[in-house]
Structure formats: structure tokens, C-alpha cells
Protein backbone atom coordinates (compact mmCIF):
# COMPACT_ATOMS: atom_id res chain seq x y z
CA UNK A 1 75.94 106.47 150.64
CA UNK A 2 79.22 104.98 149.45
CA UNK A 3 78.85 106.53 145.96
CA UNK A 4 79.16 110.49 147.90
CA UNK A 5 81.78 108.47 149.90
CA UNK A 6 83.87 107.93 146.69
CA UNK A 7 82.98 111.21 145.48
CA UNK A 8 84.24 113.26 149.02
CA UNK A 9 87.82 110.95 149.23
CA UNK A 10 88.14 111.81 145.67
CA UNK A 11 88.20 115.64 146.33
CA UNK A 12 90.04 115.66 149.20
CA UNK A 13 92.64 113.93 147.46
CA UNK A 14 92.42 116.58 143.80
CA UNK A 15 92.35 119.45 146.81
CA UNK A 16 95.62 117.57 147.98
CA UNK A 17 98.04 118.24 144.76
CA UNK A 18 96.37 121.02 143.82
CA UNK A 19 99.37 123.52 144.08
CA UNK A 20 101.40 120.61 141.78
CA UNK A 21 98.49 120.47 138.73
CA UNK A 22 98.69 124.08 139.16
CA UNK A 23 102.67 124.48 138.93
CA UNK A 24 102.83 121.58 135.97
CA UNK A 25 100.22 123.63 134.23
CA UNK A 26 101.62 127.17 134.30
CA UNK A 27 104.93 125.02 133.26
CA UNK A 28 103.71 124.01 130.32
CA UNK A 29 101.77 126.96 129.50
CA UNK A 30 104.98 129.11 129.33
CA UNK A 31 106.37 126.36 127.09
CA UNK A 32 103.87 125.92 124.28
CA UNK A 33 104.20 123.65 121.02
CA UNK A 34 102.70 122.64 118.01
CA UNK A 35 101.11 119.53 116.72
CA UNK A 36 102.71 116.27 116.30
CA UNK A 37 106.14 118.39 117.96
CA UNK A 38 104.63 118.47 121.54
CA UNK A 39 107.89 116.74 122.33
CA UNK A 40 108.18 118.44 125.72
CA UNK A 41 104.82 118.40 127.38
CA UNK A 42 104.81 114.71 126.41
CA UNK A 43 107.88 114.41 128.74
CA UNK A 44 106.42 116.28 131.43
CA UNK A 45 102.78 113.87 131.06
CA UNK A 46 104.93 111.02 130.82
CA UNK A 47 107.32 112.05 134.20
CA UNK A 48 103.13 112.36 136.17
CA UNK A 49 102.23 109.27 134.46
CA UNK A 50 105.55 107.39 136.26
CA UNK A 51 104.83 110.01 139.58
CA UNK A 52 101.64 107.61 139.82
CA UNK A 53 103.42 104.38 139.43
CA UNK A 54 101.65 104.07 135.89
CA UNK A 55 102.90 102.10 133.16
CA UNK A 56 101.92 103.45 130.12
CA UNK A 57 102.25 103.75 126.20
CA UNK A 58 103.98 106.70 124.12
CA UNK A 59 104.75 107.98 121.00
CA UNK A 60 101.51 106.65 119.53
CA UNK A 61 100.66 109.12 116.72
CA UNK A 62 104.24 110.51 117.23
CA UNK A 63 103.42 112.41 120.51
CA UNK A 64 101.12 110.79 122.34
CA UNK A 65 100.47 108.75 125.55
CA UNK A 66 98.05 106.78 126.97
CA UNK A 67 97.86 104.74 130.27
CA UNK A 68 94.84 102.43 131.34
CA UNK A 69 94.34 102.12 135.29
CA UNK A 70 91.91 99.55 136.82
CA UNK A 71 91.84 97.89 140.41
CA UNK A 72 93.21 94.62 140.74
CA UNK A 73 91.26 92.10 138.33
CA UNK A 74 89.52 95.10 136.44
CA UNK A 75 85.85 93.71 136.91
CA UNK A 76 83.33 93.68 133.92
CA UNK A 77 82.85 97.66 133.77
CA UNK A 78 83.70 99.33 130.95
CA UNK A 79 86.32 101.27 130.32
CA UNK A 80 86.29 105.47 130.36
CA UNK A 81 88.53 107.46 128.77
CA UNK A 82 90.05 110.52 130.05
CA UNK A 83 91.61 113.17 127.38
CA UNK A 84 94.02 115.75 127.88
CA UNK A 85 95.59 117.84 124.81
CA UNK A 86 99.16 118.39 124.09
CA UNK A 87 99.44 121.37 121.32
CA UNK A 88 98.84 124.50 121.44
CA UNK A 89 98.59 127.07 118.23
CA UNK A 90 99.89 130.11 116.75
CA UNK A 91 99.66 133.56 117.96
CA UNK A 92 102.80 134.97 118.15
CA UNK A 93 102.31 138.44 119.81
CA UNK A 94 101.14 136.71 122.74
CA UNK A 95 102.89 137.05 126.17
CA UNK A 96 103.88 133.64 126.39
CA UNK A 97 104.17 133.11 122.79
CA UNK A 98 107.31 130.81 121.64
CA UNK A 99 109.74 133.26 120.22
CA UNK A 100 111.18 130.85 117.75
CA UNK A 101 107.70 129.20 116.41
CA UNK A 102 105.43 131.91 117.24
CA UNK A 103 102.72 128.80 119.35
CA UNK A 104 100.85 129.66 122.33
CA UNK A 105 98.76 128.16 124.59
CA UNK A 106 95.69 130.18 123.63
CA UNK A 107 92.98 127.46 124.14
CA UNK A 108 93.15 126.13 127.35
CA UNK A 109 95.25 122.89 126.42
CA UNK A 110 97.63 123.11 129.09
CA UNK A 111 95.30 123.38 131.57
CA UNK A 112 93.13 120.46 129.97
CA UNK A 113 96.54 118.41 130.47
CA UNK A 114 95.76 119.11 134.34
CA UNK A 115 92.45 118.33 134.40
CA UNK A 116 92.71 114.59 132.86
CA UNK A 117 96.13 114.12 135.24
CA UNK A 118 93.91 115.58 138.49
CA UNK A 119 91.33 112.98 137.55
CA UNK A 120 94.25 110.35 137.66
CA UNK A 121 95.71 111.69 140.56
CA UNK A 122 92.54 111.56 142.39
CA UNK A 123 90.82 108.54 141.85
CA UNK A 124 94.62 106.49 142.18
CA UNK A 125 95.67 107.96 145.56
CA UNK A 126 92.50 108.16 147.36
CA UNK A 127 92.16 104.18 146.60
CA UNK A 128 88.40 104.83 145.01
CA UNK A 129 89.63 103.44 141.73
CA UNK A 130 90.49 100.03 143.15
CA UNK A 131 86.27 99.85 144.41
CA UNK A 132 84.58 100.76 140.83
CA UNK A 133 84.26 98.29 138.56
CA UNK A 134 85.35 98.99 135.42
CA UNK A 135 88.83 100.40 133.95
CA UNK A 136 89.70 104.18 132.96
CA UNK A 137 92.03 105.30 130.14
CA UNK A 138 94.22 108.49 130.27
CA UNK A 139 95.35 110.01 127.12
CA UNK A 140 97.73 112.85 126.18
CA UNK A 141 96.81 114.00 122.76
CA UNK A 142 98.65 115.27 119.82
CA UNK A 143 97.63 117.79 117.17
CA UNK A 144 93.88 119.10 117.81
CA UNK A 145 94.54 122.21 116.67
CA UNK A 146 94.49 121.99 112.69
CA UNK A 147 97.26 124.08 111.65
CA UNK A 148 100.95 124.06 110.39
CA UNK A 149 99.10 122.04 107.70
CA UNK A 150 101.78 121.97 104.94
CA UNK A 151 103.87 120.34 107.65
CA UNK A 152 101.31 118.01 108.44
CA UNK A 153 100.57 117.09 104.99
CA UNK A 154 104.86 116.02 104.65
CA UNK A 155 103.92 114.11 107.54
CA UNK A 156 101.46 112.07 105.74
CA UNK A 157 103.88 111.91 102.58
CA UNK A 158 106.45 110.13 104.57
CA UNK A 159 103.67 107.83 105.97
CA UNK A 160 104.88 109.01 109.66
CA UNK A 161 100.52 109.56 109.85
CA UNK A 162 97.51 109.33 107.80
CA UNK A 163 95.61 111.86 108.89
CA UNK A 164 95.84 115.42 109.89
CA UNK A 165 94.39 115.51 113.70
CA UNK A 166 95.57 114.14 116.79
CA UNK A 167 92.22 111.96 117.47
CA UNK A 168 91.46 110.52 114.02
CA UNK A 169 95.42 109.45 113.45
CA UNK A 170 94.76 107.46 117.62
CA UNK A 171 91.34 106.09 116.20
CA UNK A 172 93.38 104.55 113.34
CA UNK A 173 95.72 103.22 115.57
CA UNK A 174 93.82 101.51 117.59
CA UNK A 175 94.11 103.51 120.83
CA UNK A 176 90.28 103.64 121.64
CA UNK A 177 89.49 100.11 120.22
CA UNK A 178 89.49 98.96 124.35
CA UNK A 179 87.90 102.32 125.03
CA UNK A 180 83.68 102.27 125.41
CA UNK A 181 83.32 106.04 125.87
CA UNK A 182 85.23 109.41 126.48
CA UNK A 183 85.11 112.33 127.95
CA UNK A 184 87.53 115.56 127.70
CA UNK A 185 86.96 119.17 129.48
CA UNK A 186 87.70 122.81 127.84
CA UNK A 187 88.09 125.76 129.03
CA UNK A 188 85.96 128.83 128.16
CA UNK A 189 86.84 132.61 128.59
CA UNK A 190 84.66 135.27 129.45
CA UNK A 191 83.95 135.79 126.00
CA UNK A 192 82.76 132.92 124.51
CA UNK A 193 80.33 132.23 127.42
CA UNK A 194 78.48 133.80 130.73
CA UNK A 195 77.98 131.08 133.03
CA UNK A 196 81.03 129.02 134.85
CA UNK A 197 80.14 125.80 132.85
CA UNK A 198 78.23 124.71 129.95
CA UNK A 199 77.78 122.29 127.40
CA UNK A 200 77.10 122.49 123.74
CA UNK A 201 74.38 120.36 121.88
CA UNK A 202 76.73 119.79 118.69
CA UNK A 203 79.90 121.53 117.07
CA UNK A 204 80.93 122.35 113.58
CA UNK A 205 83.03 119.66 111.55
CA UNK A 206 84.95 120.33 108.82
CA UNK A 207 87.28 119.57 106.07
CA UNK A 208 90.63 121.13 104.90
CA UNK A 209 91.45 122.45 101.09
CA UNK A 210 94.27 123.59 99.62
CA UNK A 211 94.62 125.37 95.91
CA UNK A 212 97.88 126.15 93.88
CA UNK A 213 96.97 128.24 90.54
CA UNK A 214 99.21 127.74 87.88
CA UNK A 215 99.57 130.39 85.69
CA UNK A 216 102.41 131.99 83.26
CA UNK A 217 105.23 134.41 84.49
CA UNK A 218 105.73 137.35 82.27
CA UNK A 219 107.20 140.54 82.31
CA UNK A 220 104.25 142.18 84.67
CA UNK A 221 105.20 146.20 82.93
CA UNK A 222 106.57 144.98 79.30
CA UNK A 223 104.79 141.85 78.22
CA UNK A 224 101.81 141.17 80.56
CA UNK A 225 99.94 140.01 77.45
CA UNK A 226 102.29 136.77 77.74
CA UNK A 227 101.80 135.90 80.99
CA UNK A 228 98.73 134.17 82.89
CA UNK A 229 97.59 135.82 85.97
CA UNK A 230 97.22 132.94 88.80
CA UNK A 231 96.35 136.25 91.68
CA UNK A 232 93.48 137.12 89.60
CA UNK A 233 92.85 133.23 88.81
CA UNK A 234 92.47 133.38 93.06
CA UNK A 235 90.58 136.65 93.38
CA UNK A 236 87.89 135.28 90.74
CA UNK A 237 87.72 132.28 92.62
CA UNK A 238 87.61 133.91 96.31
CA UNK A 239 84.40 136.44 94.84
CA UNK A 240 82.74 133.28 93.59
CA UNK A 241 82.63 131.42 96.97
CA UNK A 242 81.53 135.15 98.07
CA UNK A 243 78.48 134.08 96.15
CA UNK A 244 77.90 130.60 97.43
CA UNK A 245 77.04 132.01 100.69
CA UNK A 246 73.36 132.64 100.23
CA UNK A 247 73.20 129.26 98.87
CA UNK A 248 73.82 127.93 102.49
CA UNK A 249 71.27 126.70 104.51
CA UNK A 250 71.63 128.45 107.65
CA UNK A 251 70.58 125.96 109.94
CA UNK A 252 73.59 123.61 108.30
CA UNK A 253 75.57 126.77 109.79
CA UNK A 254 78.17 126.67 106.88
CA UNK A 255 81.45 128.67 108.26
CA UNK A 256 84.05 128.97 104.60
CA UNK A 257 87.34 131.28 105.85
CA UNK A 258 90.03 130.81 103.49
CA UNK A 259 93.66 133.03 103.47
CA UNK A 260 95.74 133.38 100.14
CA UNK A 261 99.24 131.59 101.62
CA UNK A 262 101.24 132.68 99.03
CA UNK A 263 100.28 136.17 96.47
CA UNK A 264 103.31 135.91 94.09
CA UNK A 265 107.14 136.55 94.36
CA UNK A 266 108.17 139.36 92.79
CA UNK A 267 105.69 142.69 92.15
CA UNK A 268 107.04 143.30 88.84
CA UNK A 269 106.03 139.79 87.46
CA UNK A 270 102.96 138.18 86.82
CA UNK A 271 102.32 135.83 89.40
CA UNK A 272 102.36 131.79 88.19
CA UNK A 273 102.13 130.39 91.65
CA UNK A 274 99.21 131.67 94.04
CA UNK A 275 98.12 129.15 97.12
CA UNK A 276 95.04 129.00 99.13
CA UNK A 277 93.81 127.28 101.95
CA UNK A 278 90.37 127.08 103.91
CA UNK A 279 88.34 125.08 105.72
CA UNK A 280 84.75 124.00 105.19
CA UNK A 281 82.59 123.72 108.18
CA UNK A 282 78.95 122.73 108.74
CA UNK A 283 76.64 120.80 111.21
CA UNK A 284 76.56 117.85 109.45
CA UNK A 285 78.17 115.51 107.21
CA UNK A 286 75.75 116.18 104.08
CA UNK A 287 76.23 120.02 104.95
CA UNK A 288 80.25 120.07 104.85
CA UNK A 289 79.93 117.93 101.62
CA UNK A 290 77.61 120.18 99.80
CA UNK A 291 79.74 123.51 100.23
CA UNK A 292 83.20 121.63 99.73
CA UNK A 293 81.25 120.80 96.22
CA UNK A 294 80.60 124.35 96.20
CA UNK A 295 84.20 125.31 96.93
CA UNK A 296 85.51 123.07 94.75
CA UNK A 297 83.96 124.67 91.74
CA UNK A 298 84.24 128.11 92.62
CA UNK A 299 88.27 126.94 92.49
CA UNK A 300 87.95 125.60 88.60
CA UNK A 301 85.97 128.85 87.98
CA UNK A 302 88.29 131.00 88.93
CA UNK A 303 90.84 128.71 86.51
CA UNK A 304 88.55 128.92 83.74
CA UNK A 305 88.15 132.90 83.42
CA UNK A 306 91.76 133.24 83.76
CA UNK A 307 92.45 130.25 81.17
CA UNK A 308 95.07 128.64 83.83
CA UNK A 309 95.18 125.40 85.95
CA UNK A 310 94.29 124.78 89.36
CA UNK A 311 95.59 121.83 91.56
CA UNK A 312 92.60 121.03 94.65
CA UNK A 313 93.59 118.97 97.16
CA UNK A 314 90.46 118.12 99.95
CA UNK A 315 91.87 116.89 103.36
CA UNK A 316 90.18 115.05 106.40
CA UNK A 317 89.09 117.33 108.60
CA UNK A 318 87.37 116.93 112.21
CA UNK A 319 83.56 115.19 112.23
CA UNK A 320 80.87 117.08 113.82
CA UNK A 321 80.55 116.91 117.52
CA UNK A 322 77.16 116.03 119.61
CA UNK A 323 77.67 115.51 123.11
CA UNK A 324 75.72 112.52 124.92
CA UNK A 325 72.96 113.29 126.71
CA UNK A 326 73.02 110.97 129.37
CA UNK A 327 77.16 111.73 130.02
CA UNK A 328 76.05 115.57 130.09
CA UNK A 329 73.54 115.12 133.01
CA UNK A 330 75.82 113.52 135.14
CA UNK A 331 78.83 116.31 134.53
CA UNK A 332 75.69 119.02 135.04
CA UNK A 333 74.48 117.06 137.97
CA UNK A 334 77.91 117.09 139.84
CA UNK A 335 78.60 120.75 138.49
CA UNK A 336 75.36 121.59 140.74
CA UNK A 337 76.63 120.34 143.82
CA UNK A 338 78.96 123.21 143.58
CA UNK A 339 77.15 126.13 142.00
CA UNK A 340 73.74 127.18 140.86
CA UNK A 341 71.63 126.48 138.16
CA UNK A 342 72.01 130.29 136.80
CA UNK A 343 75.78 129.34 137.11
CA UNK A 344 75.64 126.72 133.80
CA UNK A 345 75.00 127.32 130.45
CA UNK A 346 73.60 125.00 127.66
CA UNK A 347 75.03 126.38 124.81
CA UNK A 348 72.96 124.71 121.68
CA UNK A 349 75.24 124.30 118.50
CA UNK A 350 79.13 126.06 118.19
CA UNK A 351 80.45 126.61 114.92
CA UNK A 352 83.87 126.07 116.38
CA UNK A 353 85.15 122.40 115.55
CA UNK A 354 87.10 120.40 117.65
CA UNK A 355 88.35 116.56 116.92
CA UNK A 356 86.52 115.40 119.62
CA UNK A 357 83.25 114.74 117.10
CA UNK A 358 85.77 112.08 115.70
CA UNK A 359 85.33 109.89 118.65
CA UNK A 360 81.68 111.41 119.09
CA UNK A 361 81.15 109.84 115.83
CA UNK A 362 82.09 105.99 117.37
CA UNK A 363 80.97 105.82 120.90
CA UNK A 364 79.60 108.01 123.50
CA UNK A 365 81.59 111.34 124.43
CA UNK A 366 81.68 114.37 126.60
CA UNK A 367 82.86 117.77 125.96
CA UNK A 368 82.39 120.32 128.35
CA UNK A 369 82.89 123.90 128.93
CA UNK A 370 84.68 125.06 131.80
CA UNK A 371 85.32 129.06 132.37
CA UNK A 372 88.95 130.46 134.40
CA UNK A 373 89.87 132.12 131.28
CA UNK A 374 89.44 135.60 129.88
CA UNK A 375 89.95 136.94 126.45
CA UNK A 376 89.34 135.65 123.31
CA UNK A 377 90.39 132.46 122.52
CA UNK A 378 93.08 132.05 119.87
CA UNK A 379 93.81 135.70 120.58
CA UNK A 380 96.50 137.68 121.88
CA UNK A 381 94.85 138.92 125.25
CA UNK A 382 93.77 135.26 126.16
CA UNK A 383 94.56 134.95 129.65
CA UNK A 384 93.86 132.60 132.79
CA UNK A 385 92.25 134.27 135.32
CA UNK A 386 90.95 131.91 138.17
CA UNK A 387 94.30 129.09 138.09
CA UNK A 388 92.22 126.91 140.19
CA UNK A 389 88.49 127.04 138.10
CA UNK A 390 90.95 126.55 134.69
CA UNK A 391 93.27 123.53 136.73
CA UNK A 392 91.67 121.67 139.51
CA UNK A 393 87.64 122.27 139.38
CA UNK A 394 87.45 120.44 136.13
CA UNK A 395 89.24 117.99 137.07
CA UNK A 396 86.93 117.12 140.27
CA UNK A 397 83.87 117.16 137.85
CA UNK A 398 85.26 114.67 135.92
CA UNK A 399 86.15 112.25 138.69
CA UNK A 400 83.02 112.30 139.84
CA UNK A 401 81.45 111.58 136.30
CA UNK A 402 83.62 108.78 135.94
CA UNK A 403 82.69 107.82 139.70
CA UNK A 404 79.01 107.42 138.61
CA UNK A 405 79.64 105.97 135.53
CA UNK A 406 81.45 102.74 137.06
CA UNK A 407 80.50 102.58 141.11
CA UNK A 408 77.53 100.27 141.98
CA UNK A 409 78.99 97.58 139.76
CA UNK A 410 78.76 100.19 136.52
CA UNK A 411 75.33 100.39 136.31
CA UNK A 412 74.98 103.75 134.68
CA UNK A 413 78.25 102.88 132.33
CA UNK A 414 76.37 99.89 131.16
CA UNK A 415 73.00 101.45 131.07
CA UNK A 416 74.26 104.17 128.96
CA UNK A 417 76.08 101.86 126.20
CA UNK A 418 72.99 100.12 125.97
CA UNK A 419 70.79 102.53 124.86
CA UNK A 420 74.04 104.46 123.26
CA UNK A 421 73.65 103.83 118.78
CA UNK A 422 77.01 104.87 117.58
CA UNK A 423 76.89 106.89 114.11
CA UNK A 424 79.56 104.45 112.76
CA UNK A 425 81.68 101.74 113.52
CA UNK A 426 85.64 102.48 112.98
CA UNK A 427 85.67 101.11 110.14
CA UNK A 428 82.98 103.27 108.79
CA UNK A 429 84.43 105.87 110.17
CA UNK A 430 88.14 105.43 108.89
CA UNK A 431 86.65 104.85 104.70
CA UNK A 432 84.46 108.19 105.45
CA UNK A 433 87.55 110.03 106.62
CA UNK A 434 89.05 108.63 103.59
CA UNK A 435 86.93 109.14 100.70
CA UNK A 436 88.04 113.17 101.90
CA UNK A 437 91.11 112.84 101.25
CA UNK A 438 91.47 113.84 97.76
CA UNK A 439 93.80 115.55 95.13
CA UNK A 440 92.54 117.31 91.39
CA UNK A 441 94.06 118.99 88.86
CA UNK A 442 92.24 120.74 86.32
CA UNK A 443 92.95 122.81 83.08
CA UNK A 444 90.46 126.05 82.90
CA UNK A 445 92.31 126.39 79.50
CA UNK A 446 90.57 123.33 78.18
CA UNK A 447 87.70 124.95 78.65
CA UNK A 448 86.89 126.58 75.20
CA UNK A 449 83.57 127.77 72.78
CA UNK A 450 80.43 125.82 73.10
């Protein structure tokens, strides 16, 4: 049984630096930061990266790293990629909130840092890597949270990226074009699930919008007759995607959560300058489509009544997510080793998005559900509760997937491509992701009698 052979040394060895994934981890946890800024914790990956003896590439979609490990002569497997994420987002009243940018590490990405690095260290320094036959990628990813999205959006002005998330912006690089499939682990709190692991069927995708309503500044207690109301131009507009909502199917679980990011600027004048942002998300591509369309003209509507203008600007979001079935059963099957079946949860769709349906979207991909956590994610009380379920456990069940995926000459790796039909190719994928990115303006005071 030299497969459970692989599988044991690899352990022992995770088991090994567990107290160092653990210390890294609660390192970078205290010292959270946003997208496309994880300046930092890209330091810290790269300073493990070099504690392995690994060359490796950074600064790839401003933040990011990625290293590719084989034995000597990489034999004819393919190649696996590992992810870890870098950011972290904003909650500010959190206990290990940044004081100055108000991010915290609210969604497990630190600790998802330590899982893909305990997958590294383990299958490097127990020797096991050097005996399977194929290659494995480790990546340190920028930006899967989507906010800060003003900033993001300069970002793209000044062609530093073209799109918003961390995976997308590596896709159009290049970074997976040597990569055949991927696999990434997140952590779960109490909350959002029962069991100590699960994995979803498929996750929400999305796209981002942004409104500015242009109206006319008057005196808001003298002269309000002069001015044009662009808060009431958003209220309209807000009540009328209110009343889309019936219109959604429910099994294209449509989620539309939009914020006013700016009301006006002074109380006694009429506002001129309202924004709004949102996103759109849905189970499928048709779904997310079909209420951005909805969106968008709930936006003019609101323009219309109001006889002001509204600017729309659609962004690429995230794609929806479905995990492969073949890459689940072999994280389930090594999850069982360790616990019970009443210990692991199939989860059926999320609504929650995550990039990860990006690379979904163009070859096979895993994303998994592992618990240590308490609270509610993105929320103030989250919390890590079990360090070594949120650091190290993942990080074994992931070795081992990638051990059956390329020992006994990467039979089940080559097995699985070939009965694996990606959605799209990159280059479908890229003009897809492009065709939603998008600006309009329109004039609701054009609008006049029939």
C-alpha cells in the first residue's frame, strides 16, 4: 500500500510544523489587509516559499505569488494547483481589526494561507512529492474579497489590472495556463454550517454596478422648485428593484443588496450627486444577466420620474461556482478516515460567491468547507476556535487529495481530465468577463409626452 504510505509520511511531516503554520497564521491574522495591498502577508508567503528552498514568482496581479514544485524530471502528470488567499475585508469593530483601514480577517483567509503552505510543507519535506508523477502549483492570491471597489476601479483606470478579483486578473495573466485543475479550502464557523466539513454543489456569481444620479443643486428651503432631486432620483429607483423581486425565479436564487455610498453634501441643499452600488447574484450566467437587465432599468426609472440623468457602470464580477464531483469524493473520502459520516455536510447551492467559480468555469476545481471558526462570517464576533481544525487539518486533507490525484503514475488526475468538459476555454472566458464590463449614461429628462 504505497499510496497510505505517501499519505502517513505526509502527516507526520504537516503534524511536524504544526506549531509554525499555526504561529504564521495567528501572525497574519492580527495583521490583516485589503485587496491588491496585501503587501505584507505576501512577504511573509514569500519568506515560507524561500523556508522550502522554492523559487517562485511574485507580484503577479500586484500581490501575488505562485511557485510550481515537481520531483526531478516532473513526469507526464498533470499539474494541481494549490490556493491560498491573501486579503481580508472590512469590519472595523472587530478585535483584530486594522485601526487605520478598518480590514479584518473575518473569513478564514489567513488560515487558508496555512493550509495551501502545510500542503507544501508536507509533501516537500517528507520526500512524497519527488515519487508522484505529476507537478503541483502553490498560489498566494490577491483580492477575493470584492470590496474597496472605487479603489479597484482606479486600479483598472491606470491599467495596473483589468479586472476587479484576484483570480480572474491571474487567469488573464496567464498564471493557470500550465495549471490542469485546482483546489482551495475555506473555513466555516458554527454558523454557516453543523458538521466539521462539507462541500457545496454550486455558489452564487455575480456582477458589480455602480450609479451616480445627476441632478440640480438648489436652495433645498428657498428655491427647491429649481433644483433636481438625485436622493429621490435613488429612492425611486431602490423601490423599483423592490419590485423586481417577485419577478425572480427562485431556483436562479437571485440575491440584489445595494447601499446608497454617497446621500448628498449638505442638508440644506438639494442633492445633485447621489451614488449607489450593488451586486447582482444568481446561480447561473442567464440568471445574473436577467436581473442586472432588471437593475439596470429600475436605475433609468428612477432618472425618468425625477427628470435627471443617471450614469450605470456594470463591472465583472465572480462566475458561479460548481465543485467537481470526482475532486469532492476524494477530499470526502480522506475527510472519512478521520471522522464520521454524520461529521460532513453536503451543503447543495450557497448564495455566497466566491472567485473560485472563475477557475471552476475553465478546468476542474475544489472548494471545500472546513469548520474551527465561530461567529458569523464577515462579522464582528467571528472568531477561531479550534487553531489546529482552522490551520493544519485542512491542510492534511488536501495533501492527501493531491496524493491520489498524481500517485500510481496519475491515474485518477488523468482519469478525471478526461471525462472533465470545461464550461469555457480562457478565451471564452476572458470576452464573457468582458462583455460585463460596461459604462451608460442616460437622460430621464429626454424622456417626454407620448
Amino acid at each position: 500500500m504505497l499510496h497510505e504510505d505517501f499519505k502517513q509520511r505526509v502527516l507526520e511531516e504537516i503534524d511536524r510544523n504544526a506549531d509554525h503554520l499555526i504561529a504564521v497564521g495567528e501572525r497574519i491574522y492580527r495583521d490583516p489587509e485589503l485587496g491588491f495591498k496585501e503587501f505584507r502577508t505576501s512577504k511573509i508567503v514569500a519568506q515560507e516559499f524561500d523556508r522550502l528552498k522554492l523559487g517562485y514568482e511574485e507580484g503577479i496581479a500586484i500581490t501575488g505569488l505562485k511557485t510550481i514544485a515537481q520531483r526531478p524530471g516532473g513526469g507526464s502528470g498533470p499539474t494541481v494547483g494549490v490556493i491560498g488567499e491573501l486579503d481580508s475585508v472590512l469590519v472595523s469593530d472587530h478585535e483584530f481589526a486594522n485601526a487605520e483601514t478598518g480590514a479584518a480577517h473575518c473569513c478564514g483567509h489567513n488560515a487558508q494561507l496555512m493550509t495551501m503552505l502545510g500542503v507544501a510543507n508536507g509533501l516537500i519535506n517528507s520526500g512524497v512529492l519527488s515519487e508522484l508523477d505529476g507537478r503541483v502549483a502553490f498560489f498566494a492570491m490577491p483580492a477575493e474579497e470584492y470590496v474597496e471597489i472605487d479603489y479597484r476601479v482606479e486600479l483598472r483606470d491606470k491599467g495596473e489590472t483589468e479586472f476587479l478579483g484576484g483570480k480572474s486578473e491571474m487567469i488573464r495573466l496567464g498564471a493557470f495556463d500550465d495549471v490542469d485543475m485546482a483546489m482551495m479550502v475555506h473555513g466555516a464557523s458554527n454558523q454557516n454550517m453543523q458538521a466539521r466539513a462539507g462541500i457545496s454543489a454550486s455558489n452564487n456569481g455575480f456582477v458589480g454596478k455602480q450609479a451616480k444620479f445627476i441632478g440640480k443643486a438648489a436652495h433645498a428651503g428657498g428655491a427647491p422648485h429649481r433644483g433636481i432631486n438625485s436622493l429621490y432620483m435613488a429612492q425611486l429607483a431602490l423601490s423599483a428593484i423592490n419590485a423586481q423581486r417577485e419577478t425572480f425565479k427562485d431556483d436562479d436564487t437571485v440575491r440584489i443588496h445595494p447601499i446608497l455610498t454617497r446621500g448628498g453634501d449638505l442638508v440644506n441643499v438639494i442633492p445633485n450627486d447621489v451614488r449607489f452600488e450593488t451586486m447582482i447574484r444568481g446561480k447561473t450566467a442567464d440568471a445574473i444577466n436577467d436581473a442586472s437587465f432588471k437593475v439596470d432599468r429600475a436605475l433609468r426609472s428612477g432618472a425618468v420620474a425625477m427628470g435627471g440623468k443617471v450614469e450605470i457602470t456594470t463591472l465583472p464580477g465572480y462566475m458561479p461556482l460548481f465543485n467537481d464531483p470526482d475532486m469532492s469524493r476524494l477530499f470526502k473520502d480522506n475527510f472519512l478516515t478521520f471522522h464520521g459520516e454524520d461529521d460532513w455536510e453536503d451543503t447543495g447551492h450557497r448564495t455566497g460567491s466566491t472567485d473560485m467559480g472563475d477557475i471552476a468555469h475553465i478546468m476542474p476545481a475544489l472548494h471545500p468547507h472546513v469548520a474551527g471558526f465561530s461567529g458569523t462570517g464577515h462579522g464582528t464576533d467571528w472568531a477561531i476556535d479550534d487553531k489546529y481544525m482552522a490551520y493544519v487539518f485542512p491542510a492534511k486533507l488536501m495533501a492527501m487529495t493531491v496524493i491520489d490525484l498524481l500517485a500510481d503514475g496519475a491515474t485518477a488526475a488523468k482519469e478525471l481530465l478526461a471525462n472533465h468538459t470545461p464550461v469555457m476555454t480562457k478565451d471564452e472566458y476572458l470576452t464573457f468577463m468582458r462583455s460585463n464590463a460596461r459604462k451608460e449614461s442616460f437622460d430621464g429628462s429626454a424622456v417626454g409626452p407620448l
